[in-house]
Every structure is written in structure tokens, then in C-alpha cells.
Protein backbone atom coordinates (compact mmCIF):
# COMPACT_ATOMS: atom_id res chain seq x y z
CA UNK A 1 0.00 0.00 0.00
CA UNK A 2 2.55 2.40 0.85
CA UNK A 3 4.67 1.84 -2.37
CA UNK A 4 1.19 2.60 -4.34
CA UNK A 5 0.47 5.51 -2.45
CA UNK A 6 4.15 6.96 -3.08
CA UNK A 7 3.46 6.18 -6.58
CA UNK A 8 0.70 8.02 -6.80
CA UNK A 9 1.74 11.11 -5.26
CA UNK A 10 5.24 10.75 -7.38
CA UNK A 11 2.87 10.39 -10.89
CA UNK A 12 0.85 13.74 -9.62
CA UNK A 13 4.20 15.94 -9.75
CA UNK A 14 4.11 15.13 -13.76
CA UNK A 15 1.23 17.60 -14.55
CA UNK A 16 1.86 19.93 -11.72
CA UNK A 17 2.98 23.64 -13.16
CA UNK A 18 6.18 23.22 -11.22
CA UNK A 19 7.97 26.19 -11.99
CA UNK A 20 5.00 28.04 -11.75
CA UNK A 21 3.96 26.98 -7.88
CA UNK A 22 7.94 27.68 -7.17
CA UNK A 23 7.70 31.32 -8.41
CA UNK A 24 4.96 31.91 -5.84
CA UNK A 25 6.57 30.59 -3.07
CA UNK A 26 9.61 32.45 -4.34
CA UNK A 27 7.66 35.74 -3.73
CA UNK A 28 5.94 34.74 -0.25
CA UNK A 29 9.24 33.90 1.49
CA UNK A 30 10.53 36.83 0.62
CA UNK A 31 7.45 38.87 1.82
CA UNK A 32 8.84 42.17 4.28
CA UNK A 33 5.13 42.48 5.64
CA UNK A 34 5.76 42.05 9.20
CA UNK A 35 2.76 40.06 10.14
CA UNK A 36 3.15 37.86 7.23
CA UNK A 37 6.65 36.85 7.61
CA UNK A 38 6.47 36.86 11.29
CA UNK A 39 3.79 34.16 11.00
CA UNK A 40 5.63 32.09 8.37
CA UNK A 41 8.50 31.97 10.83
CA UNK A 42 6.85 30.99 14.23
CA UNK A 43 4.72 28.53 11.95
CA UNK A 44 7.03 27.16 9.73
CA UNK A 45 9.08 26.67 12.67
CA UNK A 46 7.13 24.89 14.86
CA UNK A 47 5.13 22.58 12.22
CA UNK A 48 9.52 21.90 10.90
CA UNK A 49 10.51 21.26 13.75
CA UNK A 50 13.72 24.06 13.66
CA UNK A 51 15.72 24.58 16.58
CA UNK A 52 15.47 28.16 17.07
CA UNK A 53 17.87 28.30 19.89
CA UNK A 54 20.77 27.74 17.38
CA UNK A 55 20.12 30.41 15.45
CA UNK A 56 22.84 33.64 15.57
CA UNK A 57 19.39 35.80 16.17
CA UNK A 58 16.54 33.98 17.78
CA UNK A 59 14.32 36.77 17.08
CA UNK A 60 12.22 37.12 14.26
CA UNK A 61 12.05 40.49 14.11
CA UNK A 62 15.65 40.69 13.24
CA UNK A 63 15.13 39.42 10.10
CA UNK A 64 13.41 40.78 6.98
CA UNK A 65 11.58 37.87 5.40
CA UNK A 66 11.18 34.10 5.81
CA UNK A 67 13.73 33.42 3.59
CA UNK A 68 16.25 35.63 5.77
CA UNK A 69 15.36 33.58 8.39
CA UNK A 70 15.13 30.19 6.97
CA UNK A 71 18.81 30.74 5.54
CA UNK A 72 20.14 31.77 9.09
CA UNK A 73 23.73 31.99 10.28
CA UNK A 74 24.02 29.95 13.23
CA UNK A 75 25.72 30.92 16.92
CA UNK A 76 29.40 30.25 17.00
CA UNK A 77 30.09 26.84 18.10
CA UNK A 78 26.67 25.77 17.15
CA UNK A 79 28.49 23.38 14.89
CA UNK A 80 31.84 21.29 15.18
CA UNK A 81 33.78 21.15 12.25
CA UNK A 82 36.44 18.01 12.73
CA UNK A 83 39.89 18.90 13.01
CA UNK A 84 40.97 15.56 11.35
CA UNK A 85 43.36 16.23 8.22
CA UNK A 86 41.88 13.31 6.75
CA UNK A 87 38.21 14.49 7.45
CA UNK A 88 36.12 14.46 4.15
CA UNK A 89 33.46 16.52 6.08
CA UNK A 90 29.75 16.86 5.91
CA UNK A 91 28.84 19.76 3.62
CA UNK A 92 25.28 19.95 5.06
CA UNK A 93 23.09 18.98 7.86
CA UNK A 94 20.49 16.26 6.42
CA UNK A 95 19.95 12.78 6.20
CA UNK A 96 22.72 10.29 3.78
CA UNK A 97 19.82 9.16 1.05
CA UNK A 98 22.77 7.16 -0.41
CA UNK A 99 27.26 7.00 -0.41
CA UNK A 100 29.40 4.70 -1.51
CA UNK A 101 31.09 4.24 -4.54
CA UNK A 102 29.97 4.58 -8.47
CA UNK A 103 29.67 1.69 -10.71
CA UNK A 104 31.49 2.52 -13.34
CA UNK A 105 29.78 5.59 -14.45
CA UNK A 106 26.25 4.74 -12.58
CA UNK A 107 25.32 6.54 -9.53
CA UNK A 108 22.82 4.59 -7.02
CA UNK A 109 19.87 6.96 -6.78
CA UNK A 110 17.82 4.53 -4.22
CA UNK A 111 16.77 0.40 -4.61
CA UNK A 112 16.66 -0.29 -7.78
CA UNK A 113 16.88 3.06 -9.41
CA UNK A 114 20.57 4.46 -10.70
CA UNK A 115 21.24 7.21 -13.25
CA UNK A 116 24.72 8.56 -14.84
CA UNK A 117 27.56 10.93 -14.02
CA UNK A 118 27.42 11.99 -17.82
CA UNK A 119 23.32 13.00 -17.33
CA UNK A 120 24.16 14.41 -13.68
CA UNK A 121 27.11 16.94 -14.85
CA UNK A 122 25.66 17.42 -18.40
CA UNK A 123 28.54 15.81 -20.24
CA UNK A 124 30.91 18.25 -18.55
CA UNK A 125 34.80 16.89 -19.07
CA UNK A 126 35.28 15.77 -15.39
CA UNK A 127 32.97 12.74 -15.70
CA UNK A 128 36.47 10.40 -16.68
CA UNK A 129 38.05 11.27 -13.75
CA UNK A 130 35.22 10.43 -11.24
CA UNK A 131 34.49 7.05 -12.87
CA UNK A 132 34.25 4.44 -10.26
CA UNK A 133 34.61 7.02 -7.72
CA UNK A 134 33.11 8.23 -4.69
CA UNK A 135 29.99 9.62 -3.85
CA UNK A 136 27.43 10.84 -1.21
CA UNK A 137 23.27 12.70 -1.52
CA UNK A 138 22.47 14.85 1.20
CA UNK A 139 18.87 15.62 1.61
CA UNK A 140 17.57 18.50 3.47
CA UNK A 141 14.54 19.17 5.37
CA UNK A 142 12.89 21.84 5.79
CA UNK A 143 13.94 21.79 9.56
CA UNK A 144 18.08 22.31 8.84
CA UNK A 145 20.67 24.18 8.58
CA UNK A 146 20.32 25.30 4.98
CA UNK A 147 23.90 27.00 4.22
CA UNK A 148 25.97 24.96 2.49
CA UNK A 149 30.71 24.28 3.24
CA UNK A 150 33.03 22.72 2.04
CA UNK A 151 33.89 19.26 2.39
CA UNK A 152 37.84 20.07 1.27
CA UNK A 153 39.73 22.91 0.64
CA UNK A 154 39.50 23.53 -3.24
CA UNK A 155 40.04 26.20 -6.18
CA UNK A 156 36.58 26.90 -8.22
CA UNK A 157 37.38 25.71 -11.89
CA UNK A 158 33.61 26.45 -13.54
CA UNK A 159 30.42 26.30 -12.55
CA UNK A 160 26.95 25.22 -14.58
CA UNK A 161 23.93 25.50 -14.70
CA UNK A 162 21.48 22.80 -16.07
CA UNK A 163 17.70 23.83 -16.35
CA UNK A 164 15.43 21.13 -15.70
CA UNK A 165 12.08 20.28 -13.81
CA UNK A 166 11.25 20.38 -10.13
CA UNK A 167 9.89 17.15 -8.49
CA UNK A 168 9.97 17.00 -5.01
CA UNK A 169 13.51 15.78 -3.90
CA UNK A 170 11.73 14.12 -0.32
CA UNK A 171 12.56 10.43 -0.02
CA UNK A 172 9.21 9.18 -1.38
CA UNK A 173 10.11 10.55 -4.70
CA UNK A 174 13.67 9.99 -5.27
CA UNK A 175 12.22 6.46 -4.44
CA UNK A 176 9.87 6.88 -7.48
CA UNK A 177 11.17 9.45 -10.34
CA UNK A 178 13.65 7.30 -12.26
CA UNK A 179 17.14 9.96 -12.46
CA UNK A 180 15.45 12.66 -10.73
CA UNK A 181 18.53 14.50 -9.95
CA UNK A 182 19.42 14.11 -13.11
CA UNK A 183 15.87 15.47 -14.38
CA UNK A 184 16.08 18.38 -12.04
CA UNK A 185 17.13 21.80 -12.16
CA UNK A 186 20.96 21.73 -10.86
CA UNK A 187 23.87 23.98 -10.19
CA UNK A 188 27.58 22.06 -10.19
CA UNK A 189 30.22 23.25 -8.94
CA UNK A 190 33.83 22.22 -10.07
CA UNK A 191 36.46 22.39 -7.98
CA UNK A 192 40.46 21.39 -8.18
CA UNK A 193 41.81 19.79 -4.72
CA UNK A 194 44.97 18.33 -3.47
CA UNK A 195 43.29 15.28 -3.88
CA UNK A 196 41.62 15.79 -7.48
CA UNK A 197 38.81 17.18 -8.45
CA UNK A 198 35.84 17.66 -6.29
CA UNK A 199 32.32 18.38 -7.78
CA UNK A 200 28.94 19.37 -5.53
CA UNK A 201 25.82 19.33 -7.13
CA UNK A 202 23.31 21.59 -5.58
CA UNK A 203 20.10 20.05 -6.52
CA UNK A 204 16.68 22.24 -6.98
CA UNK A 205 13.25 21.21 -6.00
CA UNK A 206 9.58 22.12 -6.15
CA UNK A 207 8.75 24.84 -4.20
CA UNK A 208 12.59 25.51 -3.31
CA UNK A 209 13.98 26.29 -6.29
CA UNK A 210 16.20 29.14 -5.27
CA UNK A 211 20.28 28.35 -5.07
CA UNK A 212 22.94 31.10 -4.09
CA UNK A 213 26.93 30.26 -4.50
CA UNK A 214 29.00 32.60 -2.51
CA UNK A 215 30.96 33.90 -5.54
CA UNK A 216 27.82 34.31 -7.95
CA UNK A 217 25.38 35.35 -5.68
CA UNK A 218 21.62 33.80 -6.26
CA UNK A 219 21.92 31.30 -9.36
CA UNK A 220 18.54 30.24 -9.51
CA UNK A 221 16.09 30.54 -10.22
CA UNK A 222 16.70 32.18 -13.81
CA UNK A 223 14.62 32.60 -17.14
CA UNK A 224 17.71 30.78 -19.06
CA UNK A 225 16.31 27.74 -20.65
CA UNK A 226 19.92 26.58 -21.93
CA UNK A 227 23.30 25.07 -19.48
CA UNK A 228 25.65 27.64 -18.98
CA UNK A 229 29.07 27.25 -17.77
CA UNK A 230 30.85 29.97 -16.59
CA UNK A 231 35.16 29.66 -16.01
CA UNK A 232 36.53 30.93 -12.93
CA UNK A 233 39.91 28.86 -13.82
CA UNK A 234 41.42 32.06 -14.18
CA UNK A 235 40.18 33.69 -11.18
CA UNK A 236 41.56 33.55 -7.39
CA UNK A 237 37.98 31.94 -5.94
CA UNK A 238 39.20 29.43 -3.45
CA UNK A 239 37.41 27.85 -0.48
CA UNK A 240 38.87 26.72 2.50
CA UNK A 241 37.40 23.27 4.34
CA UNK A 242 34.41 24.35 6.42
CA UNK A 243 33.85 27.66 4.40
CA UNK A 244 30.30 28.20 3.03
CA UNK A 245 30.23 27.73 -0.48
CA UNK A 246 26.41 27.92 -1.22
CA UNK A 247 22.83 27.85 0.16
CA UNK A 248 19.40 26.52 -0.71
CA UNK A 249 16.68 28.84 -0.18
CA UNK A 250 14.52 26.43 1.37
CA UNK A 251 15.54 22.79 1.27
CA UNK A 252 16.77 20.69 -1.49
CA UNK A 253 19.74 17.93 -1.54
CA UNK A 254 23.36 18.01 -2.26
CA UNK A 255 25.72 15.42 -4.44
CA UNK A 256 29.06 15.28 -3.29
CA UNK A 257 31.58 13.04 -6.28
CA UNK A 258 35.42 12.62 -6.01
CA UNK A 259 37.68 10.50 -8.08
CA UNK A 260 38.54 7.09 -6.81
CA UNK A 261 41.25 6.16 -4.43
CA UNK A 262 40.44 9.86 -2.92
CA UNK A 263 37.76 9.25 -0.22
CA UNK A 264 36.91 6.03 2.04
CA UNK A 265 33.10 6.27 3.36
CA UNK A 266 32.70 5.54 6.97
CA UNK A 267 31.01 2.13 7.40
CA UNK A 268 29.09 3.67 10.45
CA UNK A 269 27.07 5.93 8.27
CA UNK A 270 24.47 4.89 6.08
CA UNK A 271 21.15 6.12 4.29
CA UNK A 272 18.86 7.15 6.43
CA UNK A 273 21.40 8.47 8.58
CA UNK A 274 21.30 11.71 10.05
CA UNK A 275 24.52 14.27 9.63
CA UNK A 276 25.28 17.45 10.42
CA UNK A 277 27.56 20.45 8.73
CA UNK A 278 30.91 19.76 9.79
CA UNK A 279 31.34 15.83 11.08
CA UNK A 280 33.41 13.13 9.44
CA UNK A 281 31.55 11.81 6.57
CA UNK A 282 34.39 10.28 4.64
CA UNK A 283 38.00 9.63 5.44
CA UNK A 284 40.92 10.72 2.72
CA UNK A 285 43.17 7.57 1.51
């Protein structure tokens, strides 16, 4: 039953005006009306599940919309970032939907359903060195942390831009939409490490379609209907581990790939599991 009712909601996101219901919600987050963005705050917040208490500001009447809110800085210490050299860190707070390694070129999407690095990164020339490599999804709820660091220290290469559609990225979907992350509107990120290259895929999503990069400002959403790739080989943007690179406005999931031979997941952690911005989520071989 539950498989047919996940199915069902899955097939209704086909003929939904996705774009369409994101713009709205788009404009409503962003809403300075006091009242109205005071409500979405104490009510989003409570029905989420946030933990206010984290947040740098508490108060919702230091920030100017939902969105400002939703895409809080947090107090200091509010998260541990490890001081392990070898750390591959968590970029996120979420839950693992899936890690491990790639098969071949195939990356496992959920039971059953797998997709490619070539439809992922929209042929982009880093797909031969990440064959057989590693790789971890990071899904946000609404109720985390929604900036977005860096697992490694890198230098930005290029970033992209695919267009795409905007199912839903929660599990019940990803368990249903064959190469959803794939299908979806995406912006990748390219980076050169001491380790390789490292590429994170910030993943759009119905009703939180909006995705900022710290060097580019807000990315998405955009009326470009074509991928765009924009070099920054030439330009001094680098990122030290634990810096923010990026955030979803509102919640969406993240794709983490590295080359193989780089990265060694931790056997503790698994999908389903919960992480947080900052803790081990890989060691470096």
C-alpha cells in the first residue's frame, strides 16, 4: 500500500505547473510584511521542527523575510567542524539518502533506481576522472541548517547551470522518479583539490527552487532555458574546508563526487542516517 500511495503522489508531480507553484513561493518567502513573515517563521518553525535556539538571532524580528530567516547563520560553536586532516566533512546537515562508490559511471539513486555521471554533470569533461569514484546525496529538510561548506579545501574551476524540472527531492520521490537529480534543475560546482577534483551538485526542487553560490550570488532561479558554464579557472575563488560555499533557499539535496582512491566512506554511516555540517563523513586515503 505504501509503495502505491508513493506512486501516486510521485505520478501527480508530472502535470503539476512546477515552476509556476515555485515562483509563488519564491515571492511569499521573501514577503517584508511584518505580520506575514512573522507568521511564516513561528509557523514554519514549529510545524519543521527548527531549533530556534541555534540560530545567531533567535528573534524574528531581526530578520526581513522568511527566507532571511530560513537561511540563518548559526551561533558560534553551534556546529563542530572536525579537526581531522583526513576528514572528508559533511557539507550539510540532512539525512545520507545514499554514499558509496559509483559503478562505473552509474550513480545509485535509491533500490533499484541508478542514473549517470554523464546525465548528472551534463557531459561536462570531469565525468572520466570520477568514474568508479566516490559519492554521497544529502537531503535537506525543511527543519536544517540550509547553508551549504566545504567538504575540502578547493580552487573553483567552472560552474553550470542545467535547467530542468522540479519534483519534489523528499525520499518518497527519489524512491519513485527514475534519475530525478538528473531530471532536475541543478547547479555544479567544479572544484580542483589536493586530492583531485571535487564536484557538488546543488540540486533544486519544487517549491525551493532558489540556489545562491557565494561567488555568484543567487543562481537560480533564472529565465535561461539553456546550461551555462561559466570559467573561474582564471580567477583567485578558493574555499577553505568548512567555508560556506552555497545555500538553498529552502531545502533541497546536495551530491558530493570525487575520483577514486580519494575518499573512504565511513562504514558507520548509512542512508537514512542523520549528519550534520561539519562531522566526518568520509576519510581521505
Amino acid at each position: 500500500m505504501k509503495s502505491v500511495i508513493e506512486r501516486i503522489l510521485a505520478g501527480f508531480q508530472y502535470i503539476l505547473p512546477q515552476h509556476f507553484l515555485s515562483r509563488i513561493v519564491y515571492a511569499v518567502m521573501r514577503c517584508e510584511t511584518k505580520w506575514v513573515k512573522n507568521a511564516l517563521i513561528g509557523g514554519i518553525s514549529r510545524i519543521a521542527g527548527i531549533n530556534v535556539s541555534e540560530a545567531l538571532s533567535p528573534d524574528p524580528a531581526d530578520y526581513a523575510s522568511f527566507n532571511a530567516w530560513f537561511t540563518r547563520e548559526l551561533k558560534p560553536g553551534a556546529r563542530l567542524f572536525d579537526p581531522d586532516p583526513s576528514a572528508f566533512i559533511c557539507p550539510s546537515d540532512g539525512r545520507i539518502s545514499e554514499t558509496g562508490r559509483l559503478q562505473e559511471n552509474r550513480i545509485l539513486q535509491a533500490k533499484g533506481k541508478n542514473y549517470s555521471l554523464q546525465d548528472l554533470l551534463a557531459d561536462d569533461p570531469v565525468c572520466k576522472q570520477l568514474v568508479d569514484g566516490y559519492f554521497s546525496t544529502i537531503y535537506l529538510s525543511p527543519k536544517d541548517y540550509h547553508r551549504v561548506h566545504m567538504p575540502l579545501t578547493g580552487h573553483l574551476l567552472r560552474m553550470i547551470h542545467v535547467p530542468g524540472r522540479l519534483f519534489s527531492v523528499a525520499p518518497y520521490t527519489v524512491r519513485q522518479v527514475p534519475r530525478l537529480f538528473a531530471r532536475n534543475e541543478r547547479v555544479i560546482s567544479v572544484f580542483e583539490t589536493d586530492r583531485g577534483p571535487l564536484v557538488m551538485v546543488l540540486v533544486g526542487a519544487m517549491l525551493v527552487s532558489s540556489t545562491e553560490t557565494v561567488w555568484a550570488g543567487e543562481v537560480t532561479p533564472t529565465k535561461n532555458k539553456q546550461i551555462s558554464v561559466t570559467d573561474y579557472a582564471g580567477q583567485d575563488i578558493s574555499l577553505a574546508k568548512g567555508d560556506e560555499m552555497g545555500r538553498f533557499n529552502m531545502g533541497s539535496t546536495v551530491i558530493l563526487l570525487m575520483p577514486p582512491d580519494t575518499v573512504e566512506p565511513l562504514a558507520e554511516l548509512g542512508p537514512g542516517d542523520a549528519v550534520r555540517v561539519g562531522q566526518k563523513l568520509a576519510e581521505m586515503v
